[in-house]
PDB file of N, CA and C in Angstrom:
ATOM      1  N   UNK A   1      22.090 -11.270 -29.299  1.00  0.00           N
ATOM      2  CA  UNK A   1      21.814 -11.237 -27.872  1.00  0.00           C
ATOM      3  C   UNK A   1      20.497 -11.945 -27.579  1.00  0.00           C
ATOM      4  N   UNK A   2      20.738 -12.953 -26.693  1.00  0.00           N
ATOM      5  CA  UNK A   2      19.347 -13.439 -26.134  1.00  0.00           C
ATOM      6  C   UNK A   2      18.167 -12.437 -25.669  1.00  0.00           C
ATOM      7  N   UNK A   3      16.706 -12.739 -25.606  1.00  0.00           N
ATOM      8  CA  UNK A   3      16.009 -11.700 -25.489  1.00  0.00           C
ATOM      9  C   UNK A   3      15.392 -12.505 -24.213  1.00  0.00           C
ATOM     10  N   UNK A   4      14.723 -11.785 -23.581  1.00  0.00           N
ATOM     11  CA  UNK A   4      13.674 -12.023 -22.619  1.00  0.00           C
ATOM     12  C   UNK A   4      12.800 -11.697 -22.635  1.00  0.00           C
ATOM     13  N   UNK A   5      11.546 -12.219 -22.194  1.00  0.00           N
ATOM     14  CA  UNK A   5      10.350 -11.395 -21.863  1.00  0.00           C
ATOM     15  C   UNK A   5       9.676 -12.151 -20.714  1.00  0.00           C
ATOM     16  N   UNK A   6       8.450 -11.082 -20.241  1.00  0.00           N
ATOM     17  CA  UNK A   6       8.282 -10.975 -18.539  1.00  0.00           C
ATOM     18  C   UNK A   6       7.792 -12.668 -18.119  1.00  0.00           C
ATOM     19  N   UNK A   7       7.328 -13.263 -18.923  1.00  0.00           N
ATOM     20  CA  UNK A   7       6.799 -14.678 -18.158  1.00  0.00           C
ATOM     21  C   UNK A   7       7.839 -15.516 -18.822  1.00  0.00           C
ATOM     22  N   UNK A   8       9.180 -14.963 -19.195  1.00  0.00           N
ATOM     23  CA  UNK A   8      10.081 -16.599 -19.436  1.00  0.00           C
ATOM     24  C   UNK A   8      11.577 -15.915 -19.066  1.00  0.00           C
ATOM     25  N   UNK A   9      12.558 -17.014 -19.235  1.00  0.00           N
ATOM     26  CA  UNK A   9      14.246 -16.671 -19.139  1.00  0.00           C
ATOM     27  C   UNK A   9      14.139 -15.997 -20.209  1.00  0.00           C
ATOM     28  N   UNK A  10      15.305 -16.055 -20.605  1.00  0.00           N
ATOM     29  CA  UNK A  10      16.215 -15.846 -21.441  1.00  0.00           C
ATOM     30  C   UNK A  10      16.011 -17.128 -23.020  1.00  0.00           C
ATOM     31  N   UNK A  11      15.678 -18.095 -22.324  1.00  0.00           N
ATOM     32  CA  UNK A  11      15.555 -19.317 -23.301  1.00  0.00           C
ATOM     33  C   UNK A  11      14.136 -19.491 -23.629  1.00  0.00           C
ATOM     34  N   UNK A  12      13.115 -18.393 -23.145  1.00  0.00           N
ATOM     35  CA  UNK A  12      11.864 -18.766 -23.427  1.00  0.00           C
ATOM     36  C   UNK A  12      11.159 -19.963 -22.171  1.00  0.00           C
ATOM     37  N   UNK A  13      11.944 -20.515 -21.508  1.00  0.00           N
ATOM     38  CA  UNK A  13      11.192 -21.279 -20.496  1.00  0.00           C
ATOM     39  C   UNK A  13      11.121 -20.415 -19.053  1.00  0.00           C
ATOM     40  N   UNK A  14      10.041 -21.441 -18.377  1.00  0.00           N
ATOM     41  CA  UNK A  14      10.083 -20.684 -17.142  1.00  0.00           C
ATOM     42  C   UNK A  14      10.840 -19.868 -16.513  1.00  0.00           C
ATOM     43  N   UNK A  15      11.209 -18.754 -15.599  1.00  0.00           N
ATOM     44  CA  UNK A  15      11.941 -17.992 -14.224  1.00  0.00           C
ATOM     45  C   UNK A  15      11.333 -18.388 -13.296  1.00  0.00           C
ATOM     46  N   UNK A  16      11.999 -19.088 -11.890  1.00  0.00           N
ATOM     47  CA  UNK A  16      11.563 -19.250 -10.936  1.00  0.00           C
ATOM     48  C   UNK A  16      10.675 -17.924 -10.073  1.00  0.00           C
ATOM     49  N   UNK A  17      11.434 -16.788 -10.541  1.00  0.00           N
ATOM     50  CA  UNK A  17      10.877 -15.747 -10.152  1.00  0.00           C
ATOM     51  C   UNK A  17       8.927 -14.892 -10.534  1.00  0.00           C
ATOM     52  N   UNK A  18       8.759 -15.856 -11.687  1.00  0.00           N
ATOM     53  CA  UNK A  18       7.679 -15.532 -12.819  1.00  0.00           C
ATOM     54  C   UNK A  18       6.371 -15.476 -11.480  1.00  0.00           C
ATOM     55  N   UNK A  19       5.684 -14.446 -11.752  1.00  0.00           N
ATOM     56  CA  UNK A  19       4.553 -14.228 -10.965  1.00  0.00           C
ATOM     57  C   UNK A  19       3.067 -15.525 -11.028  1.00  0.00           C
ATOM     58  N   UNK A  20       3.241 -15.850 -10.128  1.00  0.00           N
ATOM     59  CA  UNK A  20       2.029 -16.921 -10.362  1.00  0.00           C
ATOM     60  C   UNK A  20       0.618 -16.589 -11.431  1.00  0.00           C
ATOM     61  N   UNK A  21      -0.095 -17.467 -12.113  1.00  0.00           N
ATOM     62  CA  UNK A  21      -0.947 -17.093 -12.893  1.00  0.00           C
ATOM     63  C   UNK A  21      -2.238 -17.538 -12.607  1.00  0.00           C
ATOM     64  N   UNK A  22      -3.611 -16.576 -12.690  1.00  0.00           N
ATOM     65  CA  UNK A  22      -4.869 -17.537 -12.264  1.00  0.00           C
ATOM     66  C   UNK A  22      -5.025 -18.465 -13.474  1.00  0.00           C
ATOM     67  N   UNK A  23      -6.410 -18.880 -13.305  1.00  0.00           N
ATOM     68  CA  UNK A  23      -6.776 -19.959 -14.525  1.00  0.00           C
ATOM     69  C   UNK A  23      -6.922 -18.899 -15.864  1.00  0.00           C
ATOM     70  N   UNK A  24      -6.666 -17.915 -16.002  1.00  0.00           N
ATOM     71  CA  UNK A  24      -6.949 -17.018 -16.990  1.00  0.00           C
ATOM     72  C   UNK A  24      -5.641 -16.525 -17.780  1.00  0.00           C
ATOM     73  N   UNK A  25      -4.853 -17.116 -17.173  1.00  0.00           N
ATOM     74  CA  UNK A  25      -3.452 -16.476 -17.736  1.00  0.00           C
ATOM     75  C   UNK A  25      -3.281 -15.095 -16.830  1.00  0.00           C
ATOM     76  N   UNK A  26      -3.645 -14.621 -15.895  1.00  0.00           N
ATOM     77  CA  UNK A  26      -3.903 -13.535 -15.633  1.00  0.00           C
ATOM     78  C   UNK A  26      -2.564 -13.574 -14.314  1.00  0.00           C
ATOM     79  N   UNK A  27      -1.880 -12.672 -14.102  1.00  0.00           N
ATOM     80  CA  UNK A  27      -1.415 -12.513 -12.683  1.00  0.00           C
ATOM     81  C   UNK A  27      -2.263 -12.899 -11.381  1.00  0.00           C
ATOM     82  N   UNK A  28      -1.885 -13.952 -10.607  1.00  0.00           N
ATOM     83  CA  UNK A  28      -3.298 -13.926  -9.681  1.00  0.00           C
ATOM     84  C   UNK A  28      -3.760 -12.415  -9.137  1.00  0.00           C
ATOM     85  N   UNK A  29      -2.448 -11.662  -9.201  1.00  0.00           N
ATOM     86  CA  UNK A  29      -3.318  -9.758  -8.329  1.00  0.00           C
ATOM     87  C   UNK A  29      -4.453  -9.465  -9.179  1.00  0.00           C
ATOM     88  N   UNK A  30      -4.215  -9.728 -10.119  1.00  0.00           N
ATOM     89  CA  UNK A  30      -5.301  -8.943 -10.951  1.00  0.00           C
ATOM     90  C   UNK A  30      -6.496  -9.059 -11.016  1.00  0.00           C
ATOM     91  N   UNK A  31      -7.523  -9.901 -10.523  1.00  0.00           N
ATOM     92  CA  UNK A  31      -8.880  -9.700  -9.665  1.00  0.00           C
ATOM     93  C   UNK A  31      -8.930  -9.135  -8.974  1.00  0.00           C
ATOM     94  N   UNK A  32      -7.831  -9.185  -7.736  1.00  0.00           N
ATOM     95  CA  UNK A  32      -8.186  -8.245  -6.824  1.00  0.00           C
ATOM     96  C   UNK A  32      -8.017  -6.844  -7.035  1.00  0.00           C
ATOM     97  N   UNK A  33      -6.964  -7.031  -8.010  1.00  0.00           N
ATOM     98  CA  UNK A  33      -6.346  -5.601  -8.395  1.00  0.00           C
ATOM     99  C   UNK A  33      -7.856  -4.844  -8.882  1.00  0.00           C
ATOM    100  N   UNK A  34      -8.173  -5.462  -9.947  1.00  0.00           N
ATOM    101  CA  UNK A  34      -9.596  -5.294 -10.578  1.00  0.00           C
ATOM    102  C   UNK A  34     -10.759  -4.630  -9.682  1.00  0.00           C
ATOM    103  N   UNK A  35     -10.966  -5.302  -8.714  1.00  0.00           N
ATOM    104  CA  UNK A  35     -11.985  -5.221  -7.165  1.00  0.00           C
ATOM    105  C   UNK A  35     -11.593  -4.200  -6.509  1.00  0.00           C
ATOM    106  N   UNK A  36     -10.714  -3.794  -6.184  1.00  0.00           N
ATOM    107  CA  UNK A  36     -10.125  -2.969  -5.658  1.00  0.00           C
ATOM    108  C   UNK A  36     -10.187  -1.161  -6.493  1.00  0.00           C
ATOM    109  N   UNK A  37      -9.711  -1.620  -7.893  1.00  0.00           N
ATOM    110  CA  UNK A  37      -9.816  -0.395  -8.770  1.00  0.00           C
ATOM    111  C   UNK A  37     -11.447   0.241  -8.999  1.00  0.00           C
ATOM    112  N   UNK A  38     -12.421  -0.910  -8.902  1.00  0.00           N
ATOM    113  CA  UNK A  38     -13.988  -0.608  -9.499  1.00  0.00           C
ATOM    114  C   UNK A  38     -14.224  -0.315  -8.116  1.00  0.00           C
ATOM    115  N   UNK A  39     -14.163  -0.139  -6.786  1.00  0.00           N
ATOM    116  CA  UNK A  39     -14.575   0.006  -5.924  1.00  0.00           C
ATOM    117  C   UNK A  39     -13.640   1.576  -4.900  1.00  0.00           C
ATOM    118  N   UNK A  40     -12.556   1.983  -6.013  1.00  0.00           N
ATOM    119  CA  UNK A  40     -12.322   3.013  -5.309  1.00  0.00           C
ATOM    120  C   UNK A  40     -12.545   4.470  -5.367  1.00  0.00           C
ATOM    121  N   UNK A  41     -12.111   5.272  -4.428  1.00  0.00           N
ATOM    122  CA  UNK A  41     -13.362   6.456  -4.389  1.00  0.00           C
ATOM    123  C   UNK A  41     -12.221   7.570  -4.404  1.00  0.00           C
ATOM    124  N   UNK A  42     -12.286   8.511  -4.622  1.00  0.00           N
ATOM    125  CA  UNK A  42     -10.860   9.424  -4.686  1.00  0.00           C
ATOM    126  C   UNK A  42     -10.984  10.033  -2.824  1.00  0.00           C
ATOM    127  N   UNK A  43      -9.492  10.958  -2.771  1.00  0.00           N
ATOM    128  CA  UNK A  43      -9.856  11.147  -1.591  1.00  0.00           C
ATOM    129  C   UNK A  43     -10.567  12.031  -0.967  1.00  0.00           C
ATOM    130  N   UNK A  44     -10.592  12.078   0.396  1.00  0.00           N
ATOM    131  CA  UNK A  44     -11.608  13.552   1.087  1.00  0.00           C
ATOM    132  C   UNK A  44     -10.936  14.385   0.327  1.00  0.00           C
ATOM    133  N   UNK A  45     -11.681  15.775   0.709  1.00  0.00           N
ATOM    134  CA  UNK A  45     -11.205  16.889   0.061  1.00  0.00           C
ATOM    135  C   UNK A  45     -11.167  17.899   1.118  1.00  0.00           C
ATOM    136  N   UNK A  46     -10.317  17.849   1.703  1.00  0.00           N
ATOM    137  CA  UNK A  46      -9.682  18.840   2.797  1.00  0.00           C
ATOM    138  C   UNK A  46      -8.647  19.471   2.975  1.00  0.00           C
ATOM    139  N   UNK A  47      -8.097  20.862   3.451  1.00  0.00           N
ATOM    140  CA  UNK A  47      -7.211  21.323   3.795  1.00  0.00           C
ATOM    141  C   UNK A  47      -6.127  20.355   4.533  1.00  0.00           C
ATOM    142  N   UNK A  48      -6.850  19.662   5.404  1.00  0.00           N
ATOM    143  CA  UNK A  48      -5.727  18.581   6.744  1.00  0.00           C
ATOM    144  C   UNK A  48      -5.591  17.113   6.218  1.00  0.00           C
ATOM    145  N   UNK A  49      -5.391  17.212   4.515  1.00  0.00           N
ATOM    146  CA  UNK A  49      -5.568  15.522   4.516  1.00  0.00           C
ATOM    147  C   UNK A  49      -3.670  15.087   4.595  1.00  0.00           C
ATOM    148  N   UNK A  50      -2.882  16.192   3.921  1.00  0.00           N
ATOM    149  CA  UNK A  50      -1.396  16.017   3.958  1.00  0.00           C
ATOM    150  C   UNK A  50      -1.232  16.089   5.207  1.00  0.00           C
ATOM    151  N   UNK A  51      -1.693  16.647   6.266  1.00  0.00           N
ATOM    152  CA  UNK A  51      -1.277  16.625   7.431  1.00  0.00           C
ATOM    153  C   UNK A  51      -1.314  15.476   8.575  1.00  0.00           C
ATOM    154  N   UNK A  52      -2.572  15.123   8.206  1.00  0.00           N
ATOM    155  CA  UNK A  52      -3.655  13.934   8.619  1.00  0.00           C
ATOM    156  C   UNK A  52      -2.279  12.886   7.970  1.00  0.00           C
ATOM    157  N   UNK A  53      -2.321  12.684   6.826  1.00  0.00           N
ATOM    158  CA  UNK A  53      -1.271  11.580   6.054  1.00  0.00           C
ATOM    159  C   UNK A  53       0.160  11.281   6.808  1.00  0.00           C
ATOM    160  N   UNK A  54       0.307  12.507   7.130  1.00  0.00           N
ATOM    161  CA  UNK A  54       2.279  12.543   7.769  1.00  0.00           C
ATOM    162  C   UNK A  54       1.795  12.024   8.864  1.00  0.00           C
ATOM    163  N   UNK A  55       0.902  12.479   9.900  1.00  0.00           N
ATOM    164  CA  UNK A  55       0.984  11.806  11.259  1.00  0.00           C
ATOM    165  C   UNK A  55       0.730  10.426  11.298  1.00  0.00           C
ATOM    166  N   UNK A  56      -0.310   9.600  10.609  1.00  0.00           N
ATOM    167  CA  UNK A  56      -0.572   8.084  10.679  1.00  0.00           C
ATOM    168  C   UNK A  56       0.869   7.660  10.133  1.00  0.00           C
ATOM    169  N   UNK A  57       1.230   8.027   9.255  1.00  0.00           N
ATOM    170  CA  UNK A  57       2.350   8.247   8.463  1.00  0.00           C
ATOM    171  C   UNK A  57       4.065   7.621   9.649  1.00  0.00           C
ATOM    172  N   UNK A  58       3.893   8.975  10.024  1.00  0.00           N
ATOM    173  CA  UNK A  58       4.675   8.587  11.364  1.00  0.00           C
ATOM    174  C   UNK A  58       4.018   7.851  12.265  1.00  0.00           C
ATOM    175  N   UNK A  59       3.728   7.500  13.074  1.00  0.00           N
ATOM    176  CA  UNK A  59       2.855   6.858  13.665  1.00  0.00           C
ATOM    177  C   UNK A  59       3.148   5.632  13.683  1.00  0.00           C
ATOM    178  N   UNK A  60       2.635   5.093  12.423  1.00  0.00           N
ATOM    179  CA  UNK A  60       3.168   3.331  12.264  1.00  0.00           C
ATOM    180  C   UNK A  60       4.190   3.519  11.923  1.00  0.00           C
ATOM    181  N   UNK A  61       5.045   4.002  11.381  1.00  0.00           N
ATOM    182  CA  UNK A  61       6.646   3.829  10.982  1.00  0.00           C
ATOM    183  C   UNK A  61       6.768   3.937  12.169  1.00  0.00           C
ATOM    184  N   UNK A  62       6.918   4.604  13.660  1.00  0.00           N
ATOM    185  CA  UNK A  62       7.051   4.950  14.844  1.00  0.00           C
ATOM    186  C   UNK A  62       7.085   3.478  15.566  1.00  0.00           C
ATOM    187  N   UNK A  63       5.779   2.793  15.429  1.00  0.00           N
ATOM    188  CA  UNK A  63       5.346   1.759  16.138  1.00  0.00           C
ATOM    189  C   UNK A  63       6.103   0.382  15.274  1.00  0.00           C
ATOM    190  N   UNK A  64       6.154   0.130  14.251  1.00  0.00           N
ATOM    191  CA  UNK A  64       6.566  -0.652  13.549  1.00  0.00           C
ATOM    192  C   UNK A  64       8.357  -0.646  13.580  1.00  0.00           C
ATOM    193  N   UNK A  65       8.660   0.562  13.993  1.00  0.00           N
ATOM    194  CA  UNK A  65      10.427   0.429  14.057  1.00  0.00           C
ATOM    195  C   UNK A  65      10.585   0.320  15.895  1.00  0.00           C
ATOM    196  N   UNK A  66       9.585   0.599  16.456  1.00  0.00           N
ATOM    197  CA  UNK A  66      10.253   1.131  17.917  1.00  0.00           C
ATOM    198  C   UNK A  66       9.479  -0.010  18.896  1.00  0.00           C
ATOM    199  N   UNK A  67       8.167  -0.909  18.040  1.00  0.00           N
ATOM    200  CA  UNK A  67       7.529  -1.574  18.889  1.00  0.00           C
ATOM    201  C   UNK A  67       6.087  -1.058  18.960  1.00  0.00           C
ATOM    202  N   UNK A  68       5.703  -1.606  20.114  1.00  0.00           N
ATOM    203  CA  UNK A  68       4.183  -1.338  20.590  1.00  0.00           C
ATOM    204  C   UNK A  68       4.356  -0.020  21.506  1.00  0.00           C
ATOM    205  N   UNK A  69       3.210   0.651  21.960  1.00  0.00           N
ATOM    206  CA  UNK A  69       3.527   1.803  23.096  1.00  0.00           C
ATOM    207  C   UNK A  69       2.271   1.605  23.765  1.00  0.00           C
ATOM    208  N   UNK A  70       1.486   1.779  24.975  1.00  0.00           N
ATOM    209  CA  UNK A  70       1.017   1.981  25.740  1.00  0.00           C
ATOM    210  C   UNK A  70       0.154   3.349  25.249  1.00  0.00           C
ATOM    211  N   UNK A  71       0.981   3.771  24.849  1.00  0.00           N
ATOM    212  CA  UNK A  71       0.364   5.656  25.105  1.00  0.00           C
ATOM    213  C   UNK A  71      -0.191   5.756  23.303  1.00  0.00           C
ATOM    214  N   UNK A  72       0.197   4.659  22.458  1.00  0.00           N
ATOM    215  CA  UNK A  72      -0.297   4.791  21.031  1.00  0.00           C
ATOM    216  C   UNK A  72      -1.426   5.192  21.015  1.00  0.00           C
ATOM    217  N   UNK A  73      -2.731   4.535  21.260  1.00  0.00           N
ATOM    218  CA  UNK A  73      -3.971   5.214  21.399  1.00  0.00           C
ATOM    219  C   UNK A  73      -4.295   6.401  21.146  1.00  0.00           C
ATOM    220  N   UNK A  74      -3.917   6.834  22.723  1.00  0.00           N
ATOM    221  CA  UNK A  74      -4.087   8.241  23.082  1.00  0.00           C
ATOM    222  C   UNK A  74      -3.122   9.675  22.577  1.00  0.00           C
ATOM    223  N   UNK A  75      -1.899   8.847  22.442  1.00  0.00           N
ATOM    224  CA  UNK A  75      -1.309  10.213  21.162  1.00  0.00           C
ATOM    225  C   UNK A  75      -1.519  10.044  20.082  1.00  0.00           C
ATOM    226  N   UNK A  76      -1.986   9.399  19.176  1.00  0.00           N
ATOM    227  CA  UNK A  76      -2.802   9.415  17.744  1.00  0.00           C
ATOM    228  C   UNK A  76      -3.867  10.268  17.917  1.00  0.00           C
ATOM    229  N   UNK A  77      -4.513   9.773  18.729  1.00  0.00           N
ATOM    230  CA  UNK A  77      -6.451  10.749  19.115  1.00  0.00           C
ATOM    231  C   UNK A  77      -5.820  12.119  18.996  1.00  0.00           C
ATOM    232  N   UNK A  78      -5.388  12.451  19.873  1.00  0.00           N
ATOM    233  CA  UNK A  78      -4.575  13.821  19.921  1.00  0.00           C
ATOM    234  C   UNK A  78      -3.805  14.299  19.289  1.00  0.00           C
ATOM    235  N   UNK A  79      -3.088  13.670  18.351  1.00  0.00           N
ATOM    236  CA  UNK A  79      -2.338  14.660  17.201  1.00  0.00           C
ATOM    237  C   UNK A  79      -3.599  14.267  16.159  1.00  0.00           C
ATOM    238  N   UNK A  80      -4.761  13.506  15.972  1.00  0.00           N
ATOM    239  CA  UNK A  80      -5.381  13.341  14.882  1.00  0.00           C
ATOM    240  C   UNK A  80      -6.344  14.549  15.379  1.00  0.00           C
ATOM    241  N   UNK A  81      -7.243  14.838  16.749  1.00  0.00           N
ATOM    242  CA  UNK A  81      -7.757  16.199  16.436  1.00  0.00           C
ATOM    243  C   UNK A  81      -6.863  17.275  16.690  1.00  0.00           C
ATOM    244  N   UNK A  82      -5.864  17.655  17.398  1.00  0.00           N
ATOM    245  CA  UNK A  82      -5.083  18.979  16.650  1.00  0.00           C
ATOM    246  C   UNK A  82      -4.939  19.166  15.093  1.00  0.00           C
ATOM    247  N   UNK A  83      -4.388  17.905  14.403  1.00  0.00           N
ATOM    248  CA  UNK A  83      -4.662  18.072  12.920  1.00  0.00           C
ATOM    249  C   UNK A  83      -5.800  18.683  12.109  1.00  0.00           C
ATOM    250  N   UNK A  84      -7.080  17.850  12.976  1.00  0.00           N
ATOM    251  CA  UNK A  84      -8.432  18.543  12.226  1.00  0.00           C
ATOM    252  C   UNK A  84      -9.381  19.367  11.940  1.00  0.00           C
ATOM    253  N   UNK A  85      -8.272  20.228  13.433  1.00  0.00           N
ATOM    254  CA  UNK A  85      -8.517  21.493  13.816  1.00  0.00           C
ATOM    255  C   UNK A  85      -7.866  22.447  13.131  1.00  0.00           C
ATOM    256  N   UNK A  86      -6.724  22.097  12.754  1.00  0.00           N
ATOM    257  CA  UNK A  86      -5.556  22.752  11.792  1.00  0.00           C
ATOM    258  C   UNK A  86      -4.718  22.978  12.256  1.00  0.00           C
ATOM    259  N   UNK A  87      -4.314  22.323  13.324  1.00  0.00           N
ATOM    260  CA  UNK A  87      -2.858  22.248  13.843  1.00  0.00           C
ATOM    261  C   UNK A  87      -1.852  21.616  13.792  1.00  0.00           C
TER     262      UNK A  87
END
């Protein structure tokens, strides 16, 4: 059986699909990936962060399937402090 592996076909040459590479051989993500990993911070530590999460959560899935709204603003503000209140 022919084998594959991740940067070639089946025949050892290129896949059109093959992830672009920097000058390092590297995936180009992987600087940023890199930048991104040395610079991150874990999260708050609160009772309302799952709660806090579902509403932005919904929110843009909301706006992103249904459009723009007028009233986005102002019902985010408001379900974001009922949330932080613990509601």
């Amino acid at each position: 059986l022919p084998t594959t592996d991740p940067g070639g076909g089946a025949d050892g040459g290129e896949r059109s699909d093959a992830v672009p590479k920097d000058r390092n051989g590297l995936p180009e993500y992987a600087e940023p990936l890199r930048r991104a990993l040395r610079t991150a911070r874990p999260r708050p530590v609160t009772p309302y962060y799952a709660a806090f999460t579902e509403l932005i959560q919904t929110t843009v899935h909301d706006l992103l399937t249904n459009g723009t709204s007028s009233r986005l603003s102002r019902d985010l503000a408001t379900g974001l402090e009922r949330v932080l209140k613990g509601g």
